[in-house]
PDB file of N, CA and C in Angstrom:
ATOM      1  N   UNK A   1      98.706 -18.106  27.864  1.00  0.00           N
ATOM      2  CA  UNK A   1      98.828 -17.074  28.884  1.00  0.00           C
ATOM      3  C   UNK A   1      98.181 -17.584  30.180  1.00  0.00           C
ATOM      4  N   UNK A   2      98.724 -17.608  31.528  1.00  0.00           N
ATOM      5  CA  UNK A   2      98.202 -17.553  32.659  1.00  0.00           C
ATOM      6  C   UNK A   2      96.816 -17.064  32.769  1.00  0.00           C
ATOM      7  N   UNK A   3      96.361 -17.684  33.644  1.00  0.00           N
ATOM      8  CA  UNK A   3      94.678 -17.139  34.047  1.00  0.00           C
ATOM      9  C   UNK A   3      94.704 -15.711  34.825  1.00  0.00           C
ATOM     10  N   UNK A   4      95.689 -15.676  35.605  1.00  0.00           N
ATOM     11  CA  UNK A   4      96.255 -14.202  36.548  1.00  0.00           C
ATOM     12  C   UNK A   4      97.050 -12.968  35.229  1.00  0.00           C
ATOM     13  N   UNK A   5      97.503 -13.447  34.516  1.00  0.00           N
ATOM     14  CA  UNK A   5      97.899 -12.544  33.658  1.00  0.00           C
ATOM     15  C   UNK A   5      97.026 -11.899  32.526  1.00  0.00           C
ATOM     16  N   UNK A   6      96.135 -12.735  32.299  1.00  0.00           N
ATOM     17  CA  UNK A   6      94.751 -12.056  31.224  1.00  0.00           C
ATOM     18  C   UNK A   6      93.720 -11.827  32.104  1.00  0.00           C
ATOM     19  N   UNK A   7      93.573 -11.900  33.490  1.00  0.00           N
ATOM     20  CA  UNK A   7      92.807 -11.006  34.557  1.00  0.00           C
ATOM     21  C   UNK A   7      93.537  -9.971  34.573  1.00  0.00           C
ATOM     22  N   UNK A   8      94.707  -9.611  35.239  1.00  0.00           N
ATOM     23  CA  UNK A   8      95.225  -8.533  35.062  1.00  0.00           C
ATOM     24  C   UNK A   8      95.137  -8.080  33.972  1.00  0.00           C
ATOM     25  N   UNK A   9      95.442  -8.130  32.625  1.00  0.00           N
ATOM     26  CA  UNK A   9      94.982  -7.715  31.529  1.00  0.00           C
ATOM     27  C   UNK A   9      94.234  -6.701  31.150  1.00  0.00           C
ATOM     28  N   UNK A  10      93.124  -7.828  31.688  1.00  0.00           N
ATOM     29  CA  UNK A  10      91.589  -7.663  31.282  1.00  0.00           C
ATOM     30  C   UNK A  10      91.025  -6.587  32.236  1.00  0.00           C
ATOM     31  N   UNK A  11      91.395  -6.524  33.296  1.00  0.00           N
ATOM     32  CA  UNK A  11      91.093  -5.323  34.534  1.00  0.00           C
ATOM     33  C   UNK A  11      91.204  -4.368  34.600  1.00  0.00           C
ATOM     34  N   UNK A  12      92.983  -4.377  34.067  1.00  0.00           N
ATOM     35  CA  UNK A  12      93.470  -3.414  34.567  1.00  0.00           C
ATOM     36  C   UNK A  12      93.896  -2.831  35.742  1.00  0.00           C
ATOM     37  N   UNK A  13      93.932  -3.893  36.685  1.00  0.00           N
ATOM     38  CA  UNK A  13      94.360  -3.729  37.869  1.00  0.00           C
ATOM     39  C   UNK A  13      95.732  -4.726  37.462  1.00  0.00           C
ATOM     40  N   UNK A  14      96.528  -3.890  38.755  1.00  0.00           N
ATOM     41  CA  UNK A  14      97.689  -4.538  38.811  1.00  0.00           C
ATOM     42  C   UNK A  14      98.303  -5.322  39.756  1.00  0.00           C
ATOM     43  N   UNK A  15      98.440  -6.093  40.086  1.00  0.00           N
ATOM     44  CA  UNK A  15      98.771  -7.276  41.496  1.00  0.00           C
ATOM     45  C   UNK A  15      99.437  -8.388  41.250  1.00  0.00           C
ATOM     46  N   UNK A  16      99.965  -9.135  41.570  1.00  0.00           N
ATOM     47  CA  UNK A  16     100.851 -10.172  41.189  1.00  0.00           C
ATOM     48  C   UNK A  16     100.094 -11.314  42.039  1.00  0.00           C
ATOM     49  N   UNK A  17     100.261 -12.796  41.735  1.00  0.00           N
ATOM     50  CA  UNK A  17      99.676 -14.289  41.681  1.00  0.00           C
ATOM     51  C   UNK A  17      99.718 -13.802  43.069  1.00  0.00           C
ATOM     52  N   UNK A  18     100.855 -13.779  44.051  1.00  0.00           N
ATOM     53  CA  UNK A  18     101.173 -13.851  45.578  1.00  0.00           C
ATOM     54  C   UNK A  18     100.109 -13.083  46.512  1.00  0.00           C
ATOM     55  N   UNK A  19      99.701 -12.232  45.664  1.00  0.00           N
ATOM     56  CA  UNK A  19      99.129 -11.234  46.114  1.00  0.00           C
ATOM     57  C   UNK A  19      97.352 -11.456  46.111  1.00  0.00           C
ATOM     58  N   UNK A  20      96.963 -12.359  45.145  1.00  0.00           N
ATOM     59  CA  UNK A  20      95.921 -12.737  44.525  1.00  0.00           C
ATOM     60  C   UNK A  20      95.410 -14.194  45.486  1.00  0.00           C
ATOM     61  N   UNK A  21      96.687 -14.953  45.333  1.00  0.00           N
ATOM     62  CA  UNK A  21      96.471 -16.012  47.040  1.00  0.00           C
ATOM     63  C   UNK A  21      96.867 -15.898  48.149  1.00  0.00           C
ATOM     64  N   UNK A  22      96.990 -14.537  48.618  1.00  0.00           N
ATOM     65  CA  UNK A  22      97.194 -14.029  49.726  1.00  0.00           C
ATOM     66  C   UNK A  22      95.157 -13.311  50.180  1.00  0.00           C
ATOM     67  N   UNK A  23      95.134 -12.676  49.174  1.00  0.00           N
ATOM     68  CA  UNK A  23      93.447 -12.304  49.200  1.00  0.00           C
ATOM     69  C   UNK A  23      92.666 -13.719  48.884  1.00  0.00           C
ATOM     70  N   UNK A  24      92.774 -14.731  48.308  1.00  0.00           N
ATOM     71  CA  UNK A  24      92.090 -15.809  48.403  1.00  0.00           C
ATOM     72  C   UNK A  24      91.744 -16.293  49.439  1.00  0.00           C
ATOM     73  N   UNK A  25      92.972 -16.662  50.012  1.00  0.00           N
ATOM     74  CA  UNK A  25      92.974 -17.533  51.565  1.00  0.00           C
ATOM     75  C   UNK A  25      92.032 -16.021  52.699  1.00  0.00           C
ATOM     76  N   UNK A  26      92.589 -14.930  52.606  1.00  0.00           N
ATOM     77  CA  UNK A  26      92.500 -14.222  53.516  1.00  0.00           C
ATOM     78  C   UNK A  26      90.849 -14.248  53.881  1.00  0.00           C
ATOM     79  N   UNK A  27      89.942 -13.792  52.421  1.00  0.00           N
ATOM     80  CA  UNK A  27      89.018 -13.686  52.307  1.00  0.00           C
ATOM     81  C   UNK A  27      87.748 -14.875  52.899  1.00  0.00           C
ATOM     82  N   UNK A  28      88.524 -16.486  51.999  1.00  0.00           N
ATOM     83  CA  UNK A  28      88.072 -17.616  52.746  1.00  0.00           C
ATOM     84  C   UNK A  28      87.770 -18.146  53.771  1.00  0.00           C
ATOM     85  N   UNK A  29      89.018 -17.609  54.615  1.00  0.00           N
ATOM     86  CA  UNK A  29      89.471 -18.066  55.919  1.00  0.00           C
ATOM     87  C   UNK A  29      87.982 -17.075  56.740  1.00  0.00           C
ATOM     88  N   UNK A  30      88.169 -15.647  56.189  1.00  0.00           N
ATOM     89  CA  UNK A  30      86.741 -15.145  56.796  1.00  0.00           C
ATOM     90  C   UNK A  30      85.552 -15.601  57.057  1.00  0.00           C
ATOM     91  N   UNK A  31      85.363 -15.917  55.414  1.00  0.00           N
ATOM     92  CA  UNK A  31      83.682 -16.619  55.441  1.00  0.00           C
ATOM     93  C   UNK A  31      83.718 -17.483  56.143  1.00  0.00           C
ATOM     94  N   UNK A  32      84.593 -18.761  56.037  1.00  0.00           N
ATOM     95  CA  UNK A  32      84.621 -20.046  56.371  1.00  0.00           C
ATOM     96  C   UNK A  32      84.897 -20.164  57.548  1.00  0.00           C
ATOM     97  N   UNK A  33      85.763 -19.587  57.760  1.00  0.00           N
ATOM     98  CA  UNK A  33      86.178 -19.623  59.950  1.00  0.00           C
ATOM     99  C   UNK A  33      87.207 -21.043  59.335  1.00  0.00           C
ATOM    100  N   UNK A  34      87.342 -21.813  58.648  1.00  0.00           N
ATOM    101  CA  UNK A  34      87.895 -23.050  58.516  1.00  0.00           C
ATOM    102  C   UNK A  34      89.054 -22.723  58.366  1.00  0.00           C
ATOM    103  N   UNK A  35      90.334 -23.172  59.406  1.00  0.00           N
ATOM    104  CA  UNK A  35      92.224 -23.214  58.752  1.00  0.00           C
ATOM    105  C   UNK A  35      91.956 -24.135  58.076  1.00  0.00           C
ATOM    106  N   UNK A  36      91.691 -25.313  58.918  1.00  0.00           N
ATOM    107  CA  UNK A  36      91.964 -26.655  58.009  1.00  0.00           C
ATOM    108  C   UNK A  36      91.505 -26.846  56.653  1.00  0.00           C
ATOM    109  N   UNK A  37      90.437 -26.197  56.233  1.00  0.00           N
ATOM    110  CA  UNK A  37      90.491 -26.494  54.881  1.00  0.00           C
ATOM    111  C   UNK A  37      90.984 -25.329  54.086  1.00  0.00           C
ATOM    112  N   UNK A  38      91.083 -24.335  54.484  1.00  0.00           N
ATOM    113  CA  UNK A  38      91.946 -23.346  53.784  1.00  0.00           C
ATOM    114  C   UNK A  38      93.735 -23.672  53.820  1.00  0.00           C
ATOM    115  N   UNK A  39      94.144 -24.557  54.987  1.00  0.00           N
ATOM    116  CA  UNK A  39      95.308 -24.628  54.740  1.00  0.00           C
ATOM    117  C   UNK A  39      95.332 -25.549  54.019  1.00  0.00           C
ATOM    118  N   UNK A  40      94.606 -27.074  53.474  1.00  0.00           N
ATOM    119  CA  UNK A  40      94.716 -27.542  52.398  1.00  0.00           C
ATOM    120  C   UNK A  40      94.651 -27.212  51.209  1.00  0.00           C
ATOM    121  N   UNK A  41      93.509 -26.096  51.098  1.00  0.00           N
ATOM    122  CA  UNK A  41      93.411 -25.680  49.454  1.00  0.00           C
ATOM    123  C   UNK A  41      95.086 -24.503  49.144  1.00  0.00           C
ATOM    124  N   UNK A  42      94.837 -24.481  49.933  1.00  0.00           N
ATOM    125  CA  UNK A  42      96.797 -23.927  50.026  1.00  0.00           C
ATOM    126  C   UNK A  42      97.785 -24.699  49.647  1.00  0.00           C
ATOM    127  N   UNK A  43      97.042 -25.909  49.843  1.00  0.00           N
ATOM    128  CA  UNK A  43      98.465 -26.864  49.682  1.00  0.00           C
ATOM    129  C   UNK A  43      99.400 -26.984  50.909  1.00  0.00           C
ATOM    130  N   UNK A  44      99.427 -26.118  52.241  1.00  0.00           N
ATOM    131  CA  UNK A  44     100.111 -26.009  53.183  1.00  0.00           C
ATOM    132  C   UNK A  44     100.375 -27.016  53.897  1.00  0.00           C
ATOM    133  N   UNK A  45     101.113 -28.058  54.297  1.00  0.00           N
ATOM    134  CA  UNK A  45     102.107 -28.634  55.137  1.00  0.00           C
ATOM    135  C   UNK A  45     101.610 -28.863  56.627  1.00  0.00           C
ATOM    136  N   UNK A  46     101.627 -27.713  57.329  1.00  0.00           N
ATOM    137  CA  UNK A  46     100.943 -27.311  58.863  1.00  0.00           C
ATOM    138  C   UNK A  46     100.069 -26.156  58.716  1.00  0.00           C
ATOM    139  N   UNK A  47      99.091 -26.435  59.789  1.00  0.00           N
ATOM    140  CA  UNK A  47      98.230 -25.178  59.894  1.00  0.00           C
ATOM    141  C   UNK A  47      98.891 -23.822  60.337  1.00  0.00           C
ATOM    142  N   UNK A  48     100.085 -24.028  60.996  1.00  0.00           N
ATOM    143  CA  UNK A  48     100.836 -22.845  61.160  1.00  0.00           C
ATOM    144  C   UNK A  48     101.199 -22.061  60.141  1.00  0.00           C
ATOM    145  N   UNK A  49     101.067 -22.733  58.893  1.00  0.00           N
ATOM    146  CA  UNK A  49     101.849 -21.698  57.913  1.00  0.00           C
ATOM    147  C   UNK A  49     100.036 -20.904  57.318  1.00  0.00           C
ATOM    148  N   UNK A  50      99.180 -21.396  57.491  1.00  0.00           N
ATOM    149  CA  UNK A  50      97.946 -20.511  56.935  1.00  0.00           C
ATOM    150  C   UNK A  50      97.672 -19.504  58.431  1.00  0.00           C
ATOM    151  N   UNK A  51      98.010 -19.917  59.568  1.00  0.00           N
ATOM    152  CA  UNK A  51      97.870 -19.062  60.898  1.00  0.00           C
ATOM    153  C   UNK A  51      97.864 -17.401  60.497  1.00  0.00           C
ATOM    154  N   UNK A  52      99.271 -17.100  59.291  1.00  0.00           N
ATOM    155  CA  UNK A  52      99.439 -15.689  59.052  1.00  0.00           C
ATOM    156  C   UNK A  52      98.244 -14.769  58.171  1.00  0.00           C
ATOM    157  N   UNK A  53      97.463 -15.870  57.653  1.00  0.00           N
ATOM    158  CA  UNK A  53      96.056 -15.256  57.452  1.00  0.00           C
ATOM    159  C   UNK A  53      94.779 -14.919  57.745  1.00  0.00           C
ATOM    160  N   UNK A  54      94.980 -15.400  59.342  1.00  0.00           N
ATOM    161  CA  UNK A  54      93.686 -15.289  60.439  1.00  0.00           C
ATOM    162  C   UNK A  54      94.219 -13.401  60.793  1.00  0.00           C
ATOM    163  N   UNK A  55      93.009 -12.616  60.778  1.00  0.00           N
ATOM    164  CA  UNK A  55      92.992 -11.530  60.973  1.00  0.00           C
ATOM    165  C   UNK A  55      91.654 -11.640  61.802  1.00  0.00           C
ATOM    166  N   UNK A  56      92.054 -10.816  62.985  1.00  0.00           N
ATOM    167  CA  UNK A  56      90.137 -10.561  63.585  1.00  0.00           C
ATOM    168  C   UNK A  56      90.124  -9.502  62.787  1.00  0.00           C
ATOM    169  N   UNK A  57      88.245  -9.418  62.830  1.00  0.00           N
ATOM    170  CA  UNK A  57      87.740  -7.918  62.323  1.00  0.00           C
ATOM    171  C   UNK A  57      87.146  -7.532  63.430  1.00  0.00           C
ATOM    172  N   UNK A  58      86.830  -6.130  63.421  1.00  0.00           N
ATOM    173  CA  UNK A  58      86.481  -5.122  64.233  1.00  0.00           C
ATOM    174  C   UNK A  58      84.768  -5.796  65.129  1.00  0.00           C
ATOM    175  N   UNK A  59      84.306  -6.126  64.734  1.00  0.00           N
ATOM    176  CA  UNK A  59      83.359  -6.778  64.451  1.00  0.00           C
ATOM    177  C   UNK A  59      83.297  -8.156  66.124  1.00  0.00           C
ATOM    178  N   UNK A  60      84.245  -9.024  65.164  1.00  0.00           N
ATOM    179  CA  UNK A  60      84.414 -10.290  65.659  1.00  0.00           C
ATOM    180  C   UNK A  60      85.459  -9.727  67.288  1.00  0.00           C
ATOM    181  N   UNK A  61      86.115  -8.795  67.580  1.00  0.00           N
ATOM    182  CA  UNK A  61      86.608  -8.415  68.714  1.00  0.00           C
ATOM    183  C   UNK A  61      85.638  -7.734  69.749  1.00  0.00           C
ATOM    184  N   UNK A  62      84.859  -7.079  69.190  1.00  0.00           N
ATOM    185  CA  UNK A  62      83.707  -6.517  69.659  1.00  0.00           C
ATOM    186  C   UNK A  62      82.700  -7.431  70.646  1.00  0.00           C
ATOM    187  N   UNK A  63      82.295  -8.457  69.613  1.00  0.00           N
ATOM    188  CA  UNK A  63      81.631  -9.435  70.502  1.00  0.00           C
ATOM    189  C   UNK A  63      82.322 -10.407  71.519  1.00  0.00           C
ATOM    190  N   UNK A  64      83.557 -10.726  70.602  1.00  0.00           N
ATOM    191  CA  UNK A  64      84.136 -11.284  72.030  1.00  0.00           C
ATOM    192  C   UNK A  64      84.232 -10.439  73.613  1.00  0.00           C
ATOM    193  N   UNK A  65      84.934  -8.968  72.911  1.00  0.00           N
ATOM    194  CA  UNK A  65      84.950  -8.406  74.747  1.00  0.00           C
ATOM    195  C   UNK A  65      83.498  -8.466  74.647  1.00  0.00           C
ATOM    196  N   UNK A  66      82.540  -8.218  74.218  1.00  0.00           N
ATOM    197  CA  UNK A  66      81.465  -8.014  74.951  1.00  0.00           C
ATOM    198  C   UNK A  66      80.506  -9.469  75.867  1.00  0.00           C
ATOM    199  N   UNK A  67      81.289 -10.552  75.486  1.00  0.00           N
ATOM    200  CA  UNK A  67      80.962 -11.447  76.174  1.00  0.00           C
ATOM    201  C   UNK A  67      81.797 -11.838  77.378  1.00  0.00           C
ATOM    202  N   UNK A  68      82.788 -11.275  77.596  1.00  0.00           N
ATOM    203  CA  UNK A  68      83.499 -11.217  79.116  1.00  0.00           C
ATOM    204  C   UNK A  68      82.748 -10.886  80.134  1.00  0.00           C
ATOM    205  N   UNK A  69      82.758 -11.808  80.800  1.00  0.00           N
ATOM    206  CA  UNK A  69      81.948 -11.795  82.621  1.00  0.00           C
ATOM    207  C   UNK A  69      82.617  -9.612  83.231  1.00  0.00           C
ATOM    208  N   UNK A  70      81.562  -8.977  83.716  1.00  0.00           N
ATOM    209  CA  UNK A  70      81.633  -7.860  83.698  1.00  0.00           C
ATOM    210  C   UNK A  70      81.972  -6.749  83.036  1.00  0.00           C
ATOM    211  N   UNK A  71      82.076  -7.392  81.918  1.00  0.00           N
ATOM    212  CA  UNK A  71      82.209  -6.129  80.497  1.00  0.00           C
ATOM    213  C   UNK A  71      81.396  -4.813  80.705  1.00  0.00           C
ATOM    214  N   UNK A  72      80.066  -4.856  81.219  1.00  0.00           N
ATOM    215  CA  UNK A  72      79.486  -4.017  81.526  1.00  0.00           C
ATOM    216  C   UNK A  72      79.501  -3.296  82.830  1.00  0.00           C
ATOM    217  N   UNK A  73      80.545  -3.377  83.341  1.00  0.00           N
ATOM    218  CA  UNK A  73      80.799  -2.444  84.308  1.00  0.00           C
ATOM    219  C   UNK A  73      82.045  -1.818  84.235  1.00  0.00           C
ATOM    220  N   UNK A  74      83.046  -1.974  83.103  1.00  0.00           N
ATOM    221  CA  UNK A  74      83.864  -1.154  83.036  1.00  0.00           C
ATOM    222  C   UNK A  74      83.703   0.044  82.487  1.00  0.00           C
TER     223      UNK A  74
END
């Protein structure tokens, strides 16, 4: 039996492999800030194809505007 199929199993949650390295990378790519090595452990080709798993968080947008030259006067 698959390692994803006796997790599911075993959980009781339900999700499919795609779905499971879609939260892998997604999660990684967070901690790590790294494409390049997340698009290798992907196995990916170009960094463009891991690109669709860079998400900002609320967080990480925050500080950016807040480091714009006159942020504080709008």
């Amino acid at each position: 039996m698959k390692i994803a199929q006796r997790a599911r199993a075993g959980s009781g949650v339900q999700f499919t492999t795609h779905e499971l390295r879609h939260t892998f990378a997604t999660w990684t790519l967070r901690k790590s800030k790294n494409l390049y090595a997340v698009s290798k452990s992907l196995g990916h080709s170009q960094l463009r194809q891991t690109e669709i798993y860079v998400s900002a968080e609320v967080s990480d947008l925050r500080d950016a505007v807040n480091q714009l030259p006159g942020v504080a006067d709008w």
